[in-house]
Protein backbone atom coordinates (compact mmCIF):
# COMPACT_ATOMS: atom_id res chain seq x y z
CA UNK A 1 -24.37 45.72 -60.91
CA UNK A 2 -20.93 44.82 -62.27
CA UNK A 3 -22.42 41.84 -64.30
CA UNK A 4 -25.04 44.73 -66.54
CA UNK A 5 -22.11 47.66 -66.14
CA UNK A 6 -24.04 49.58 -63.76
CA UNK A 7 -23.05 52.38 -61.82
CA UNK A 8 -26.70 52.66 -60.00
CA UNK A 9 -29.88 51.00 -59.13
CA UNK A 10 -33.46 52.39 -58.99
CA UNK A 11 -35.78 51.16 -56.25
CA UNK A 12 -39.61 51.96 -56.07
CA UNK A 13 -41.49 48.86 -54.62
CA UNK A 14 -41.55 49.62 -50.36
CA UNK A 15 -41.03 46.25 -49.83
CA UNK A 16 -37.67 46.26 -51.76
CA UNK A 17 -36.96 49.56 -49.86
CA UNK A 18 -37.46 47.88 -46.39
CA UNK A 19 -35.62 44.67 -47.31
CA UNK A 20 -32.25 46.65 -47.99
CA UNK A 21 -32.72 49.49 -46.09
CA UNK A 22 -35.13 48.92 -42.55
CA UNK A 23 -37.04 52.06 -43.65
CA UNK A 24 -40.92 50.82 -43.77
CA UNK A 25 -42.24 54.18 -45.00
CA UNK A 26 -43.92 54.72 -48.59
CA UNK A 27 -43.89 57.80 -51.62
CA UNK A 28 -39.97 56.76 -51.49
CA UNK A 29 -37.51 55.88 -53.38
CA UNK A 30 -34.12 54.21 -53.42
CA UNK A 31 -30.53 54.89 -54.49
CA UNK A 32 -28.13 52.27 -55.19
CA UNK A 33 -24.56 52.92 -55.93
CA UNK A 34 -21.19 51.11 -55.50
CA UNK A 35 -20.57 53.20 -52.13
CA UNK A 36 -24.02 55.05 -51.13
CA UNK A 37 -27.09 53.98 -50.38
CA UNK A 38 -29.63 56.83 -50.94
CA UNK A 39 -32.99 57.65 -49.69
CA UNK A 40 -35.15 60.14 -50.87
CA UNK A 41 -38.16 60.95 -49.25
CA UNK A 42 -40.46 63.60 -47.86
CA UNK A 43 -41.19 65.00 -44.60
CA UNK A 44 -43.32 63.32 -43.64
CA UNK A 45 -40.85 60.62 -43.71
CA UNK A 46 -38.07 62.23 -42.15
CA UNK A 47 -38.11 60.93 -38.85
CA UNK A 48 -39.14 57.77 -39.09
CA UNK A 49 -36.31 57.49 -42.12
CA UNK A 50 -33.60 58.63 -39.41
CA UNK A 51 -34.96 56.68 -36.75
CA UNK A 52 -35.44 53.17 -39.07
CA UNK A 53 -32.24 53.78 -41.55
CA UNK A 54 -29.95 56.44 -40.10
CA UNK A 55 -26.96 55.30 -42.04
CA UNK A 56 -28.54 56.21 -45.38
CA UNK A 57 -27.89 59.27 -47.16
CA UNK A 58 -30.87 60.58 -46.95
CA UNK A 59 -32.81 63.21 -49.25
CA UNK A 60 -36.01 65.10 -47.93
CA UNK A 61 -37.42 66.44 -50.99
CA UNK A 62 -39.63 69.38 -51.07
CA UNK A 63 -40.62 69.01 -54.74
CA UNK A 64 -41.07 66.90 -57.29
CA UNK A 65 -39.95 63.30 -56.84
CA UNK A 66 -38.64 63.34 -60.47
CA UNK A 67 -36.88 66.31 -59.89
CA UNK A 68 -35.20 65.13 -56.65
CA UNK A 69 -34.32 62.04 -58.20
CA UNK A 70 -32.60 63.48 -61.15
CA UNK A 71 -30.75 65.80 -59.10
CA UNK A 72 -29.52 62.71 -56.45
CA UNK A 73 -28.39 60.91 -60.05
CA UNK A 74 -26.21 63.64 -60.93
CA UNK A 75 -24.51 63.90 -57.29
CA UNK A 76 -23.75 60.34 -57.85
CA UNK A 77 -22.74 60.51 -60.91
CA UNK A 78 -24.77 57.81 -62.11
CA UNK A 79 -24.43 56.90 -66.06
CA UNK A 80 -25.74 53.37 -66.40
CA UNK A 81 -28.91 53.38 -63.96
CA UNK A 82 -31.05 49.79 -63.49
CA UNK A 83 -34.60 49.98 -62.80
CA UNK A 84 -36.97 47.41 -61.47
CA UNK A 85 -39.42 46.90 -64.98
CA UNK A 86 -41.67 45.25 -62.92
CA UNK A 87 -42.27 48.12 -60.30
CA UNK A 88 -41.25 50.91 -62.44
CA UNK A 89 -44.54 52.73 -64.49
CA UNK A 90 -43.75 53.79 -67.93
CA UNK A 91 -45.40 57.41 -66.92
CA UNK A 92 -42.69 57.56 -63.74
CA UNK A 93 -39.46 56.69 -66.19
CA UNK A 94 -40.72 59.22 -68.72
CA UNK A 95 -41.13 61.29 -65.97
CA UNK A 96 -37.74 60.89 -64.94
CA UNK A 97 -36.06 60.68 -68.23
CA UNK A 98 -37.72 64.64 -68.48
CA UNK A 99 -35.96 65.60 -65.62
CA UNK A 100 -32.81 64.13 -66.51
CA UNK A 101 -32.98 66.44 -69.61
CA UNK A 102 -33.63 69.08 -68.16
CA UNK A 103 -30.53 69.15 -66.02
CA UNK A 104 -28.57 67.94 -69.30
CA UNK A 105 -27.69 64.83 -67.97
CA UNK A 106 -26.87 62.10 -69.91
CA UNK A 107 -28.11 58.83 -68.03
CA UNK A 108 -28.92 55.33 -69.44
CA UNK A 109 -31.71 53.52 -67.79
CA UNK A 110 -31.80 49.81 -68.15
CA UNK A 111 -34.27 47.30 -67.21
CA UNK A 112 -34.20 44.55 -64.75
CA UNK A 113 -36.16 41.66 -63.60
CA UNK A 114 -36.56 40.79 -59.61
CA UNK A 115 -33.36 42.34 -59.12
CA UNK A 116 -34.40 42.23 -55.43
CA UNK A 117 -37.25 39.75 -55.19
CA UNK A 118 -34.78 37.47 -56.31
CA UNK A 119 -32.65 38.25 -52.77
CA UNK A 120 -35.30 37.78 -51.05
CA UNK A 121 -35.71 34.54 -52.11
CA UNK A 122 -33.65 32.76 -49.20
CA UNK A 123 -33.92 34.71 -46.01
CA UNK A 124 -31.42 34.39 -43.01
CA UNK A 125 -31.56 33.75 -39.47
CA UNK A 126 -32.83 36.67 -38.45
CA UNK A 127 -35.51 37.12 -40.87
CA UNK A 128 -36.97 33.16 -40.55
CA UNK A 129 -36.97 33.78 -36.94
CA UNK A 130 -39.40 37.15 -37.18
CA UNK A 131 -41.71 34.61 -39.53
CA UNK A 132 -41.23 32.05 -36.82
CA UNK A 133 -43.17 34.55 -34.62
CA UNK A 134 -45.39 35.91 -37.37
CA UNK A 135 -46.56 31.99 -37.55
CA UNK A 136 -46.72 31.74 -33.87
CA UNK A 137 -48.82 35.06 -33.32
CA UNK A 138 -51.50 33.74 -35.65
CA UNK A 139 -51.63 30.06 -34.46
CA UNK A 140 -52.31 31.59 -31.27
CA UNK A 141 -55.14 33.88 -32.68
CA UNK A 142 -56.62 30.98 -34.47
CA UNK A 143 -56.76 28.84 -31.01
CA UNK A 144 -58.48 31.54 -28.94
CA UNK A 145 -61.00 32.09 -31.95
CA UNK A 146 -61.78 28.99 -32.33
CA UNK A 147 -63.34 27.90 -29.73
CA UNK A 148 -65.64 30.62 -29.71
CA UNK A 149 -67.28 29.76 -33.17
CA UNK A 150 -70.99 29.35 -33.03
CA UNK A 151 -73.32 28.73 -35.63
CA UNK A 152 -74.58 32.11 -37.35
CA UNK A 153 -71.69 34.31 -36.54
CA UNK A 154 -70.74 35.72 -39.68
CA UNK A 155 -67.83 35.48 -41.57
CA UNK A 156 -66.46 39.08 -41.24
CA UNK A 157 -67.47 38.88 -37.71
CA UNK A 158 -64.77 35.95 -37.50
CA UNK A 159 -62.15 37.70 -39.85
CA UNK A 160 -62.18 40.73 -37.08
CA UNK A 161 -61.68 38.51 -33.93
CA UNK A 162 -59.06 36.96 -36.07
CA UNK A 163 -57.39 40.32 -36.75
CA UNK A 164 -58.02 41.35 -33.03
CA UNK A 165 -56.70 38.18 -31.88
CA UNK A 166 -53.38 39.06 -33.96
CA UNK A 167 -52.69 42.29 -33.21
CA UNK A 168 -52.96 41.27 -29.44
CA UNK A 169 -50.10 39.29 -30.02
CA UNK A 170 -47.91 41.83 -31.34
CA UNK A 171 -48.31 41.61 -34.91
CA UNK A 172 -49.50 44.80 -36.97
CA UNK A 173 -52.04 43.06 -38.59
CA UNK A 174 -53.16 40.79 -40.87
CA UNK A 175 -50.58 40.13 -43.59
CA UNK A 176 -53.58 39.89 -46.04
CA UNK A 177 -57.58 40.49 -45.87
CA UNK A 178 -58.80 37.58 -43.47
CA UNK A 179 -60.65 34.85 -45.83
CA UNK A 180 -63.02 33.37 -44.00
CA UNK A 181 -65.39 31.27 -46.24
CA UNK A 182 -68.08 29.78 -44.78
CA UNK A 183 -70.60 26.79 -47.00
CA UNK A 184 -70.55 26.77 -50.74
CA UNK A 185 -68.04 29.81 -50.26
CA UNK A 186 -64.95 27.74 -49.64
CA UNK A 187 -64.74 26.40 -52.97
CA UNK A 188 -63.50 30.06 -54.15
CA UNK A 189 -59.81 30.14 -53.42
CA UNK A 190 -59.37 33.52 -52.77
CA UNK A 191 -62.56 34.40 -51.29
CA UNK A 192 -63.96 38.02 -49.78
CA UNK A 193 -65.53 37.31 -46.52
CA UNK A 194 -68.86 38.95 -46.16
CA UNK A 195 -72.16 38.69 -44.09
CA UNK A 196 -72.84 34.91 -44.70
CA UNK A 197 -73.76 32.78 -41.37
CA UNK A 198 -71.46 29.60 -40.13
CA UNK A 199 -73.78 26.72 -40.56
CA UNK A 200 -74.13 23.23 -38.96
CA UNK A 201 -72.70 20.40 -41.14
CA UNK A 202 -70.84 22.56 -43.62
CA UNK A 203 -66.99 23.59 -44.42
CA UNK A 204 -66.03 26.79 -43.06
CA UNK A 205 -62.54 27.38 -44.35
CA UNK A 206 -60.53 29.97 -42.83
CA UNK A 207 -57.08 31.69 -44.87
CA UNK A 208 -54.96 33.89 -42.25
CA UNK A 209 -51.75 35.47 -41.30
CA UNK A 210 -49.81 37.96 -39.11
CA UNK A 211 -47.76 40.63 -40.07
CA UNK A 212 -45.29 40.96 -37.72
CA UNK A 213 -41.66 42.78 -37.34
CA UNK A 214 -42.37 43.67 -41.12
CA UNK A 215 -42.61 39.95 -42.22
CA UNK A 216 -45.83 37.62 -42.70
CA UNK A 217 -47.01 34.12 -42.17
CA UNK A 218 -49.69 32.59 -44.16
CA UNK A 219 -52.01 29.25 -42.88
CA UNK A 220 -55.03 27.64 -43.65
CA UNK A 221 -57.35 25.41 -41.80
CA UNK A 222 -60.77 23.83 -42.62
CA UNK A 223 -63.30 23.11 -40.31
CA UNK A 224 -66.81 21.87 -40.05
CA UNK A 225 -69.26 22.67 -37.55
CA UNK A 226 -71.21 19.31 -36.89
CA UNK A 227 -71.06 16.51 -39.35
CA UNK A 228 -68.93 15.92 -42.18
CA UNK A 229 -70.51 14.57 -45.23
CA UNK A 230 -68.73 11.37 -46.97
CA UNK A 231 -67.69 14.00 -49.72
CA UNK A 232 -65.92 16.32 -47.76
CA UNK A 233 -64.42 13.57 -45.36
CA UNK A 234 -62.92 12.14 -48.80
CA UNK A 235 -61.94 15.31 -50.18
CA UNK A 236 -60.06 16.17 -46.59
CA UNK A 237 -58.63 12.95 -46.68
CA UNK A 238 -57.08 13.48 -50.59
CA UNK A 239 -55.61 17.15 -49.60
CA UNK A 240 -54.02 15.94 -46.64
CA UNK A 241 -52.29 12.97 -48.35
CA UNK A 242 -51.37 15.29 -50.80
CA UNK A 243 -50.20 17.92 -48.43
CA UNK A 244 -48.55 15.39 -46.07
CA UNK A 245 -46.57 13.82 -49.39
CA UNK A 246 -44.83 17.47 -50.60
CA UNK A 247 -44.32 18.37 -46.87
CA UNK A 248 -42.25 14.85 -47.36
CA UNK A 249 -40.88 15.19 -50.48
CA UNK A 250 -39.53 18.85 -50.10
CA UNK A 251 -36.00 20.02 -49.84
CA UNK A 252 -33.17 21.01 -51.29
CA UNK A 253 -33.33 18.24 -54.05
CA UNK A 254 -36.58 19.17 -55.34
CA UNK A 255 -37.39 21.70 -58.16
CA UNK A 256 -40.28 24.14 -57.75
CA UNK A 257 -42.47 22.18 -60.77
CA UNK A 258 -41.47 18.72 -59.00
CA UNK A 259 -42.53 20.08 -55.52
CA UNK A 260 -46.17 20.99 -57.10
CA UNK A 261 -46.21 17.61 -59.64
CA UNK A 262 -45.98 15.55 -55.39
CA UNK A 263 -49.23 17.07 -54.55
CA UNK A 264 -50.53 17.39 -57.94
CA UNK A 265 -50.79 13.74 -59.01
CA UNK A 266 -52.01 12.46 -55.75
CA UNK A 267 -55.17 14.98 -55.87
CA UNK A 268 -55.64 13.72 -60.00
CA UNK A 269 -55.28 9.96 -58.54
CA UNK A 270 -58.27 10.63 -56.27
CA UNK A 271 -60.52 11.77 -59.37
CA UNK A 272 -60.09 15.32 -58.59
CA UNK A 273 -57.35 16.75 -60.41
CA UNK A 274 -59.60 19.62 -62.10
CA UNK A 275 -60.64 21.03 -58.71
CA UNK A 276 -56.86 21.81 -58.00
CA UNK A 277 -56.68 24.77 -59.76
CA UNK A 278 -53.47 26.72 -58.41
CA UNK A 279 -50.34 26.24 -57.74
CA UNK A 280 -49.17 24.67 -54.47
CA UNK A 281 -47.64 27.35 -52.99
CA UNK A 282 -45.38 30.67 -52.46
CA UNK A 283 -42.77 32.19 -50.98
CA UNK A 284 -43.56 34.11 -47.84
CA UNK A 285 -41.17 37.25 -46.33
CA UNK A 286 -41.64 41.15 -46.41
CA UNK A 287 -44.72 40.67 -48.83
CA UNK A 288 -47.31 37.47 -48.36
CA UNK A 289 -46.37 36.26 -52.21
CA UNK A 290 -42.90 36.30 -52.78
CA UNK A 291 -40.19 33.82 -55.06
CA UNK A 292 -40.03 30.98 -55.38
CA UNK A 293 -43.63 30.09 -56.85
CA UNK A 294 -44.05 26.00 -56.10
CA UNK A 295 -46.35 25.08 -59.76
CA UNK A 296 -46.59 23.35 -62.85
CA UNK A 297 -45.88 26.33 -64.89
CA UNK A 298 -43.50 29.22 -64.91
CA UNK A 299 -40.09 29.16 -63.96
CA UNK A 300 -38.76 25.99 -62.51
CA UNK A 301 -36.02 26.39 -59.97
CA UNK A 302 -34.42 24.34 -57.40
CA UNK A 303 -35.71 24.68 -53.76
CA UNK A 304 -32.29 26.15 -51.35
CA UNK A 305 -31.83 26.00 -47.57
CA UNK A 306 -33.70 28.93 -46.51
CA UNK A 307 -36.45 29.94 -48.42
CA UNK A 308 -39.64 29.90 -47.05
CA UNK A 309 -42.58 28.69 -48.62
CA UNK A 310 -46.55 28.03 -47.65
CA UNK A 311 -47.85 23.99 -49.11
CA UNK A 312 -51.32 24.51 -49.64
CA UNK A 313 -52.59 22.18 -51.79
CA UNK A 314 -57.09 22.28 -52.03
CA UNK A 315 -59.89 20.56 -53.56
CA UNK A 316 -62.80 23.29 -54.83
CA UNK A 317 -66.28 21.55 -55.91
CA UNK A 318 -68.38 24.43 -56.89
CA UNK A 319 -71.47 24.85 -55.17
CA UNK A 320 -70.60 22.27 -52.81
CA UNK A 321 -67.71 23.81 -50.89
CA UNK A 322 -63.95 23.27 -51.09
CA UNK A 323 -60.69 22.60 -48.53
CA UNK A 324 -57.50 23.48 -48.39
CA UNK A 325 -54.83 23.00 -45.91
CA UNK A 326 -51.93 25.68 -45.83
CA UNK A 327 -48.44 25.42 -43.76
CA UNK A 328 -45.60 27.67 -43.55
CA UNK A 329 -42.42 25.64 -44.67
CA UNK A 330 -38.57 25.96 -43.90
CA UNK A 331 -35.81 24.67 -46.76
CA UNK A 332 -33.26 23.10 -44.74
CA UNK A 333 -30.26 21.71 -45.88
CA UNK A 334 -31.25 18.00 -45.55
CA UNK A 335 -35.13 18.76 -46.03
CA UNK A 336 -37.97 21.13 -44.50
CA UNK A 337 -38.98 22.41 -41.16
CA UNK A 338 -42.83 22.46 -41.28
CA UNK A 339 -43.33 26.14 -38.94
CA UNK A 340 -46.93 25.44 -38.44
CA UNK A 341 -48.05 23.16 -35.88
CA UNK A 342 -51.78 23.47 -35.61
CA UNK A 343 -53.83 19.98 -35.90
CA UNK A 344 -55.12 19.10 -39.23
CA UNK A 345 -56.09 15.79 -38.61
CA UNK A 346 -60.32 15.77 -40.12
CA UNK A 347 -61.28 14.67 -36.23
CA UNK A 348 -58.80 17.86 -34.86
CA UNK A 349 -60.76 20.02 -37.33
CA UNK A 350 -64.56 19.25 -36.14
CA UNK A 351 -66.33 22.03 -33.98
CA UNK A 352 -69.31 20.29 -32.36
């Protein structure tokens, strides 16, 4: 705030909220100021917001949110106000800027990039040992599922014992819509699960996390019920290698782009660098994508003792079927701490 000569800074995105503040509800919004924190809200809100952030100063509006907002900026005397571009609608800061007028105040609002995504980026003790359990709630879903995967049980049927299996752990839920892609369907990266059947001696590749304690954990495992065709054995092979090498190769001496180029060339060495079409991974925290992004494109930033991040590299033949194979990573200072220990060896991942 000192750096942009700003006296406050405007929060919308819940995540953002909960990061700096504990409170997980939504319809709120955020005050930052050199000595207050602000909250304004609803009541529907209320007690949860007293319960979750009690320290806050909080403001229960029973009006407009524009309205409220503008009259919280005046009480802090706010001049120079940041807002998050990225989360802010053009409709809500016209909105605002109304208000503002209408109470004659004078207020300058500036726009900011990742103001907070950028915190997020490395998370601390605490927070990597909620996505320590967040891993370990859905590794232990994933065990007692599968085991009871059959041929014709359909996809969504798995996704829901997956989410069942989760919650029973003590996460809220999946962090994202279970993928479960079953055939031909696993060579679309971010699949819908639907009705289609598990079949004998095809890839059924599952996508899956917890959300737990407000934070999520994000894995990926490929199986095959029956036999593995010479294809998919070799494409297994080539993802692991390359998965294995930026598992290796990661830590604090490695950019984001450098991280991605590991896996990257080993998958184009094999003949199949065109079926590696995204990046080779993401930050995980309060939201299942987060900074840093781990490809060949967009920013390129050094990796730092504790950011989290999933290594996923994947090989996608279309109408043949794809795999990918997804961990949850640690940045330590002399490397990475791989979170996820679930076999991914091609023998560990056969269902006869």
């Amino acid at each position: 705030m000192q750096q942009r000569h700003l006296d406050g800074l405007l929060l919308s995105h819940p995540p953002d909220i909960a990061y700096l503040t504990d409170f997980t509800g939504d319809d709120s919004i955020a005050l930052v100021t050199p000595r207050d924190l602000w909250l304004i809200t609803d009541f529907r809100y209320k007690e949860q917001a007293q319960v979750e952030a009690g320290w806050l100063r909080l403001v229960v509006r029973t009006g407009q949110m524009d309205r409220a907002l503008a009259r919280t900026i005046a009480r802090a005397a706010v001049r120079r106000l940041g807002f998050d571009a990225q989360h802010t609608t053009v409709a809500d800061l016209q909105s605002l800027k109304k208000a503002l007028r209408l109470q004659k105040q004078s207020v300058k609002a500036v726009p900011l990039d990742a103001m907070v995504a950028n915190l997020r980026k490395v998370k601390d003790q605490h927070e990597v040992g909620i996505i320590r359990d967040a891993v370990e709630a859905a590794q232990e879903a994933f065990l007692a599922v599968r085991g009871r995967i059959r041929p014709g049980m359909t996809e969504n049927h798995l996704a829901g014992l997956l989410t069942l299996e989760m919650r029973a752990r003590g996460a809220s839920g999946s962090s994202f819509p279970v993928i479960v892609a079953a055939g031909p369907s696993s060579s679309l990266p971010h699949y819908r699960s639907g009705e289609a059947p598990v079949r004998v001696n095809q890839p059924l590749l599952i996508d899956w996390g917890a959300l737990l304690g407000g934070y999520c954990s994000d894995l990926t495992r490929t199986l095959f019920v029956g036999r593995v065709s010479r294809r998919m054995q070799d494409i297994y092979k080539v993802v692991l290698e390359a998965q294995m090498a930026a598992i290796a190769a990661i830590g604090p001496r490695l950019t984001t782009h450098q991280a991605d180029k590991v896996a990257r060339d080993i998958i184009r060495k094999a003949g199949y660098g065109k079926y590696f079409g995204h990046g080779l991974g993401h930050g995980i925290g309060r939201e299942i994508h987060e900074l840093p992004a781990l490809r060949k494109t967009g920013a390129d930033e050094p990796l730092r003792p504790g950011m989290v991040v999933t290594v996923e590299p994947g090989i996608y033949l279309p109408g043949e079927g794809g795999v990918r194979i997804e961990d949850d990573v640690l940045i330590t200072p002399s490397g990475c701490e791989v979170l996820s220990s679930l076999d991914k060896s091609l023998a560990g991942c056969r269902i006869d």
